[in-house]
N, C-alpha and C. Protein backbone atom coordinates (compact mmCIF):
# COMPACT_ATOMS: atom_id res chain seq x y z
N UNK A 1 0.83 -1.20 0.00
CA UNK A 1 0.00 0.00 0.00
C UNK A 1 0.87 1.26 0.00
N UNK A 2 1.80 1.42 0.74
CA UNK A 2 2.90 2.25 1.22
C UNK A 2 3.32 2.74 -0.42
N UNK A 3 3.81 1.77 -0.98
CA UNK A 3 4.32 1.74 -2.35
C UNK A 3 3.41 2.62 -3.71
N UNK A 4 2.01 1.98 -3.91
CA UNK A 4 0.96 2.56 -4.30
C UNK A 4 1.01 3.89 -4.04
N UNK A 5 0.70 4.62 -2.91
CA UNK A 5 0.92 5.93 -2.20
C UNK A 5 1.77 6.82 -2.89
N UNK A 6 3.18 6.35 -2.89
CA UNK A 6 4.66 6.64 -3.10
C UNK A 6 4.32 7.06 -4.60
N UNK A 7 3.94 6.11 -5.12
CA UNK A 7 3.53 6.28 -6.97
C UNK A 7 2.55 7.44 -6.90
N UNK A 8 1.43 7.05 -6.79
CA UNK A 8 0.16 7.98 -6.49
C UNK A 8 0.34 9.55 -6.07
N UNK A 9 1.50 9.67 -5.25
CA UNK A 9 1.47 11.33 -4.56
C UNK A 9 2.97 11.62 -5.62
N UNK A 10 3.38 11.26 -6.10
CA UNK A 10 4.56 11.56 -6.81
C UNK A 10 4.13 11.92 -8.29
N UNK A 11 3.03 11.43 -8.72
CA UNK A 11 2.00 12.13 -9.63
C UNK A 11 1.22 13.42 -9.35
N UNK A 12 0.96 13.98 -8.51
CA UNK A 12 0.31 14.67 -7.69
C UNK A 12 -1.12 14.90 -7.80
N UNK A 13 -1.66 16.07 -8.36
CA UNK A 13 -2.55 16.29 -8.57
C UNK A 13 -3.50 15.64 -9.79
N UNK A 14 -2.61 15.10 -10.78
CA UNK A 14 -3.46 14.71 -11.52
C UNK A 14 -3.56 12.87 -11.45
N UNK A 15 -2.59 13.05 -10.24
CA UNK A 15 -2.75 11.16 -9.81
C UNK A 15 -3.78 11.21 -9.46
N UNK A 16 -4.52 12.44 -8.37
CA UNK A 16 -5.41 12.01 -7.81
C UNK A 16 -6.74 12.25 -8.36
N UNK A 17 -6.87 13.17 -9.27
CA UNK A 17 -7.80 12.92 -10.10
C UNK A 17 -7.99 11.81 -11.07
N UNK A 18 -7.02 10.80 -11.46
CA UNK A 18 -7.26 9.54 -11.91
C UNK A 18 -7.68 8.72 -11.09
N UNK A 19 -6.94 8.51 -9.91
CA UNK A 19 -7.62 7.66 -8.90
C UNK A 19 -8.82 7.62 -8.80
N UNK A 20 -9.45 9.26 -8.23
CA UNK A 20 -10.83 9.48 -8.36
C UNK A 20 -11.46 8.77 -9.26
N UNK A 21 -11.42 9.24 -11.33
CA UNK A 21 -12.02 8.65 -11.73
C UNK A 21 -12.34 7.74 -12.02
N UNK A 22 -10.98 6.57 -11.56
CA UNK A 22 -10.97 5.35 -11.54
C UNK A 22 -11.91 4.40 -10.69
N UNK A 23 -12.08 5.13 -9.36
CA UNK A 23 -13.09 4.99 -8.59
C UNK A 23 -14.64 4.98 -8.87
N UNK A 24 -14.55 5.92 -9.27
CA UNK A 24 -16.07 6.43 -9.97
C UNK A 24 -16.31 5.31 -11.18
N UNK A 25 -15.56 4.61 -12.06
CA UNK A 25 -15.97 3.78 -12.83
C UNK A 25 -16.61 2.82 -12.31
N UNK A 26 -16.55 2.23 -10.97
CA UNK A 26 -16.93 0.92 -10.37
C UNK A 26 -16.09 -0.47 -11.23
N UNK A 27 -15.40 -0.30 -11.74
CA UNK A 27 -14.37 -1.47 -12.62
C UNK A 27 -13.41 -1.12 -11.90
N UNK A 28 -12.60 -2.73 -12.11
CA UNK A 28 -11.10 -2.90 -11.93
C UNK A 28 -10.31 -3.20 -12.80
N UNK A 29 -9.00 -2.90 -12.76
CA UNK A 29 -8.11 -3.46 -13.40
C UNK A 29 -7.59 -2.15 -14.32
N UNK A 30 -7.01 -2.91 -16.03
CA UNK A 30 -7.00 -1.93 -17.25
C UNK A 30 -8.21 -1.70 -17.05
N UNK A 31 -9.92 -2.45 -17.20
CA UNK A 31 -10.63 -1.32 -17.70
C UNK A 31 -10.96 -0.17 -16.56
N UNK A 32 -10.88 -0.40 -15.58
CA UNK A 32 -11.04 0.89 -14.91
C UNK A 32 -10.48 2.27 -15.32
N UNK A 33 -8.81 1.88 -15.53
CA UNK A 33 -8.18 2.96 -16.31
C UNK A 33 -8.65 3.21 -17.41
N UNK A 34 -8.79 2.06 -18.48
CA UNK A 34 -9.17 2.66 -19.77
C UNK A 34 -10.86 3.20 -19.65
N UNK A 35 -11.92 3.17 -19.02
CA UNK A 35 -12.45 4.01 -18.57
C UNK A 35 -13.02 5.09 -17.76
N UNK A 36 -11.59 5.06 -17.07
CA UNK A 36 -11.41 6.24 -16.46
C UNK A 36 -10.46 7.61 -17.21
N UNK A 37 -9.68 7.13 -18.04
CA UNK A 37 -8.84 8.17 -18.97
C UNK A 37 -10.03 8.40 -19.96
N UNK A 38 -11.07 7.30 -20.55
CA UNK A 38 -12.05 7.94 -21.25
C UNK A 38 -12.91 9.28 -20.76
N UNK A 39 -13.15 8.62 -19.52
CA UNK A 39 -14.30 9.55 -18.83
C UNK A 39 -13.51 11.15 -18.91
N UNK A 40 -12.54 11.26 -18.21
CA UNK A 40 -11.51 12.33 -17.67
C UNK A 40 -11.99 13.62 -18.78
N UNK A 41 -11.29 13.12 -20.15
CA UNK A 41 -11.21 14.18 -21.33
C UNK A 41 -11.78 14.04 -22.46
N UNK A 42 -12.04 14.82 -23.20
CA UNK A 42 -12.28 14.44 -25.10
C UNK A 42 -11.89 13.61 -25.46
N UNK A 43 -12.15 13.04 -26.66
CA UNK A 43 -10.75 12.38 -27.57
C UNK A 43 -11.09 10.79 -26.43
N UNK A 44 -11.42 9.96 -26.31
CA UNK A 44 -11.17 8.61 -25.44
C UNK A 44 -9.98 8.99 -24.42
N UNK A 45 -9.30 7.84 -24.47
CA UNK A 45 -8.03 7.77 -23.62
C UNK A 45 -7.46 8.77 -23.94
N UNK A 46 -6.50 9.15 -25.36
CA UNK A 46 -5.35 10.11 -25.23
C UNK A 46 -6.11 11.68 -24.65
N UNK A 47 -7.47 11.81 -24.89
CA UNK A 47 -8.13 12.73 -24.35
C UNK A 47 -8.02 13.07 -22.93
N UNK A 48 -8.15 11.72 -22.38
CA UNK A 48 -7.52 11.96 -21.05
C UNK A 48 -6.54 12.04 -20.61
N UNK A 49 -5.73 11.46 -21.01
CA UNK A 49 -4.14 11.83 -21.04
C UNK A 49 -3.43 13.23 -21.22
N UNK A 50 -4.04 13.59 -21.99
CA UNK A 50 -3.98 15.02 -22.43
C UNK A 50 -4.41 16.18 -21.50
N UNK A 51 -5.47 15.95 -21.23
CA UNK A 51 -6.14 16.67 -19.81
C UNK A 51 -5.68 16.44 -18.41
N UNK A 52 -5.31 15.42 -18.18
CA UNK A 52 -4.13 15.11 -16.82
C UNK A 52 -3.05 15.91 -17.07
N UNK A 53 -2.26 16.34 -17.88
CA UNK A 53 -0.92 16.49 -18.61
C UNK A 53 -1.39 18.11 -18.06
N UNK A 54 -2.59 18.85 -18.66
CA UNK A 54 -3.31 19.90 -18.12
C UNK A 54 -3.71 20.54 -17.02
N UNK A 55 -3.97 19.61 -16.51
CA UNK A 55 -4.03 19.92 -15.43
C UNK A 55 -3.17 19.76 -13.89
N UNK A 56 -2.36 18.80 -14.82
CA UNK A 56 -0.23 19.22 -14.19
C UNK A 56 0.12 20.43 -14.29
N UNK A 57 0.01 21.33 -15.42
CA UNK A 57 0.40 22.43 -15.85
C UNK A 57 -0.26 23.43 -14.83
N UNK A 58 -1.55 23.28 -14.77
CA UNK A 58 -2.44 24.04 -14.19
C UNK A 58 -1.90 24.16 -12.77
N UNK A 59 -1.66 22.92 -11.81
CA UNK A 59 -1.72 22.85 -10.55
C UNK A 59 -0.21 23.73 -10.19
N UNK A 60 0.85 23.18 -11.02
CA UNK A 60 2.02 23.40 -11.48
C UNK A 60 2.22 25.19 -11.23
N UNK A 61 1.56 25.44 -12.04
CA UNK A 61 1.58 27.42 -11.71
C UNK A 61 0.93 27.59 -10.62
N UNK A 62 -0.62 27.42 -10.26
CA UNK A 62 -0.88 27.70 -9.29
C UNK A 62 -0.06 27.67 -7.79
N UNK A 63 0.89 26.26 -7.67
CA UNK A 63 1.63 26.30 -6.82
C UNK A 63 3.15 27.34 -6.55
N UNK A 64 3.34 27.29 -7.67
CA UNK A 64 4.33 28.04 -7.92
C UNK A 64 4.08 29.88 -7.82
N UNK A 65 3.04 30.20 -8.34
CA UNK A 65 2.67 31.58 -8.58
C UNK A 65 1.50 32.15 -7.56
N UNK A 66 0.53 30.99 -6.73
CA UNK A 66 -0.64 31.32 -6.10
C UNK A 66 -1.88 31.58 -6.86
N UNK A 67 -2.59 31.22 -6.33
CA UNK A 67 -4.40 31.20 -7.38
C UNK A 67 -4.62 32.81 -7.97
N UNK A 68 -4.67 33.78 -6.97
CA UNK A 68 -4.44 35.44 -7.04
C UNK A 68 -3.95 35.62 -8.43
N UNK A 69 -2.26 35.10 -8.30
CA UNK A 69 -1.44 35.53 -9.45
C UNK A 69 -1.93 34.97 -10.61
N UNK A 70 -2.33 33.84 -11.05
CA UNK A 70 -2.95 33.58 -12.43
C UNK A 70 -4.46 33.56 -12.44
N UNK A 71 -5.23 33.94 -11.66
CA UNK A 71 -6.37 34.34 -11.86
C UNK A 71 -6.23 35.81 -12.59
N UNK A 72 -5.44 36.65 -11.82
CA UNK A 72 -5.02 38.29 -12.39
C UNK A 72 -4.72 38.42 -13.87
N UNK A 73 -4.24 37.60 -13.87
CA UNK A 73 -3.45 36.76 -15.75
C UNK A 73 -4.67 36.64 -16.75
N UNK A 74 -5.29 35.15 -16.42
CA UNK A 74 -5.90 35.28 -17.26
C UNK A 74 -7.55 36.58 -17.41
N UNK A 75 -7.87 37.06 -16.16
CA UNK A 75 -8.20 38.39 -16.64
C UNK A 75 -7.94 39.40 -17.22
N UNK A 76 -6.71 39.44 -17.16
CA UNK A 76 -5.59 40.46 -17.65
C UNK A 76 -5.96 40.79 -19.20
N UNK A 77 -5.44 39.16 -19.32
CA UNK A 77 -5.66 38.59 -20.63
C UNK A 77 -7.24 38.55 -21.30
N UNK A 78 -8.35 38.30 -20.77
CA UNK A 78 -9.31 38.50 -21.36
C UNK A 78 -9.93 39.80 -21.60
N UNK A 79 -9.56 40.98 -20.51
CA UNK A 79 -9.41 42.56 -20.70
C UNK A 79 -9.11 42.72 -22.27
N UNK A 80 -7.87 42.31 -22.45
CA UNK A 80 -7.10 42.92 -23.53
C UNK A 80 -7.82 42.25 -24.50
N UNK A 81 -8.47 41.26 -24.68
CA UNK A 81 -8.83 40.82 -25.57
C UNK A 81 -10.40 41.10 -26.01
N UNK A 82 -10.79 42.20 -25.06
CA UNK A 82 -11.87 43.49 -25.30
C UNK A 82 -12.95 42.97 -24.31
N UNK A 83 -12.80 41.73 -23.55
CA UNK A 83 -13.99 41.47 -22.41
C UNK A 83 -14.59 42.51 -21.61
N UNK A 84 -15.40 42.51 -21.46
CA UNK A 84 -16.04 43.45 -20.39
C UNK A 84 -16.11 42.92 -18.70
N UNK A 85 -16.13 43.79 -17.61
CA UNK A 85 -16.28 42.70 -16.35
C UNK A 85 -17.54 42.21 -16.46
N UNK A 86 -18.46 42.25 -16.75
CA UNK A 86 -19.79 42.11 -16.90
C UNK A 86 -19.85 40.35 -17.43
N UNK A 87 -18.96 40.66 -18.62
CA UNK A 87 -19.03 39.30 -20.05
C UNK A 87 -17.79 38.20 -19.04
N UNK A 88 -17.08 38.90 -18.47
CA UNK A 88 -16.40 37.85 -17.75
C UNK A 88 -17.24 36.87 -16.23
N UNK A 89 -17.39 38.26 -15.88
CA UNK A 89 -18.46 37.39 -14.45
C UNK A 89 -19.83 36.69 -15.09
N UNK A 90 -20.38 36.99 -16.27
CA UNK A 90 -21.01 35.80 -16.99
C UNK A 90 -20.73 34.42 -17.29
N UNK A 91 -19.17 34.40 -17.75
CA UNK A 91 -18.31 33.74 -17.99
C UNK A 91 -18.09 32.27 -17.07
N UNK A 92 -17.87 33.28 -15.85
CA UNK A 92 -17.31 32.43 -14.59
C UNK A 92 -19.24 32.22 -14.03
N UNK A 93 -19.94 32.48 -13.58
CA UNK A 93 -21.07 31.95 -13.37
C UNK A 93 -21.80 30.72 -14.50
N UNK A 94 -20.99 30.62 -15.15
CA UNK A 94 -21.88 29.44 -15.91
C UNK A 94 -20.69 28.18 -15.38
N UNK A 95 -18.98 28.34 -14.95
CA UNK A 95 -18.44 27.29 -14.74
C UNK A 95 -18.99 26.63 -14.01
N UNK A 96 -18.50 25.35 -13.71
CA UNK A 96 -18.69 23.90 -12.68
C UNK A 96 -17.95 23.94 -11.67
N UNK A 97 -17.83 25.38 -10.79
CA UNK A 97 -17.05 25.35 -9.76
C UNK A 97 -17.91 25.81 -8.45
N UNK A 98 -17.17 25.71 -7.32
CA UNK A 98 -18.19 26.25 -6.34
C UNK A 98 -18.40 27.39 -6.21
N UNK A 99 -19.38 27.84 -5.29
CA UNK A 99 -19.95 29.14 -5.18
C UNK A 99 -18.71 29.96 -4.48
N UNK A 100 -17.99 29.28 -3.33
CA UNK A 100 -17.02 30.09 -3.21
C UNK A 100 -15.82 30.30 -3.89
N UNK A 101 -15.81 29.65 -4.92
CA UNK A 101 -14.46 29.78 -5.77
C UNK A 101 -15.08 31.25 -6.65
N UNK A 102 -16.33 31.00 -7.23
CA UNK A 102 -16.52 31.62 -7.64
C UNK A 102 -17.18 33.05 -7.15
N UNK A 103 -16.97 33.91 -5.71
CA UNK A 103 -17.01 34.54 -5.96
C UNK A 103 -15.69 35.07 -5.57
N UNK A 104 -14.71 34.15 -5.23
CA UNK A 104 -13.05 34.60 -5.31
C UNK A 104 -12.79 35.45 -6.68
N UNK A 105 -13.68 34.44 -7.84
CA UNK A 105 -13.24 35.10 -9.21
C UNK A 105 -13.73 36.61 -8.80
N UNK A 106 -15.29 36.55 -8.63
CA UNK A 106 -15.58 37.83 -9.06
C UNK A 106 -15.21 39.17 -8.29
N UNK A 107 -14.31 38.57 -7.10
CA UNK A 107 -13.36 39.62 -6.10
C UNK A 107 -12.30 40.37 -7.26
N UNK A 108 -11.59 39.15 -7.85
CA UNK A 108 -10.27 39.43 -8.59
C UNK A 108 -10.99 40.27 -9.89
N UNK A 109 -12.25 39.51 -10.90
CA UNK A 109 -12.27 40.83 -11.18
C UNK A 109 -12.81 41.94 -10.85
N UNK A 110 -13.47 42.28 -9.47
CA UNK A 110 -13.32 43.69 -9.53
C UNK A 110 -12.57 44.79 -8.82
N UNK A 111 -11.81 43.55 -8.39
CA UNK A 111 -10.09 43.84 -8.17
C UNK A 111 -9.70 44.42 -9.23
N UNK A 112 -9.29 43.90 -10.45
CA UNK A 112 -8.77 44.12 -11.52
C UNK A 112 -9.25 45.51 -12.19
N UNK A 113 -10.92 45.02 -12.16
CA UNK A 113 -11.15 46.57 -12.88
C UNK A 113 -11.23 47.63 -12.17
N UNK A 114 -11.13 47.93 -10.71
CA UNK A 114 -10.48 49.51 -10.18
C UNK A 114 -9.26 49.56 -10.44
N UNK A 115 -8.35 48.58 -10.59
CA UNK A 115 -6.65 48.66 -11.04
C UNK A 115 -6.55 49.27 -12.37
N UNK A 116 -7.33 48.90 -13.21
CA UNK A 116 -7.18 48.97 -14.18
C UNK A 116 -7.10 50.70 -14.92
């Protein structure tokens, strides 16, 4: 078990979202994985593969930079790309996240837009 673990947390974040979905399949074995990398992303398996790989990246900055710092980013970034705060907090109210994440977003942007 010890060993498992060792593997499992050395993947980090997106170990444990496989685990999860591996769980959630109710199968064992390959097919658990192979429908659990289905479930995960687009595309079947490499879909999921691809989206783990993503969400390495993702966890990856966040740890490194803090949620604040690339939340600021990609608002930054959707500013410039002529968003309104309005079209953004639309944006973020339709995601699949919680209510308190989301109104962290809508702090940052209206953080952002008195900075701005």
């Amino acid at each position: 078990m010890d060993t498992v673990i060792k593997k499992i947390s050395a993947l980090g974040v997106p170990g444990l979202v496989l685990l999860i979905a591996i769980e959630l399949t109710g199968l064992t074995g390959a097919a658990a994985i192979t429908a659990a990398l289905s479930a995960i992303g687009p595309g079947g398996m490499i879909g999921g593969v691809v989206t783990l790989c993503l969400i390495a990246l993702v966890a990856d900055a966040i740890a490194q930079f803090g949620f604040d710092a690339i939340a600021q980013g990609v608002i930054r970034e959707l500013y410039c790309k002529g968003e309104t705060k309005e079209s953004i907090k639309r944006k973020i109210s339709k995601y699949p996240i919680s209510s308190r994440l989301k109104r962290k977003l809508y702090e940052v942007v209206d953080r952002f837009a008195y900075a701005r």
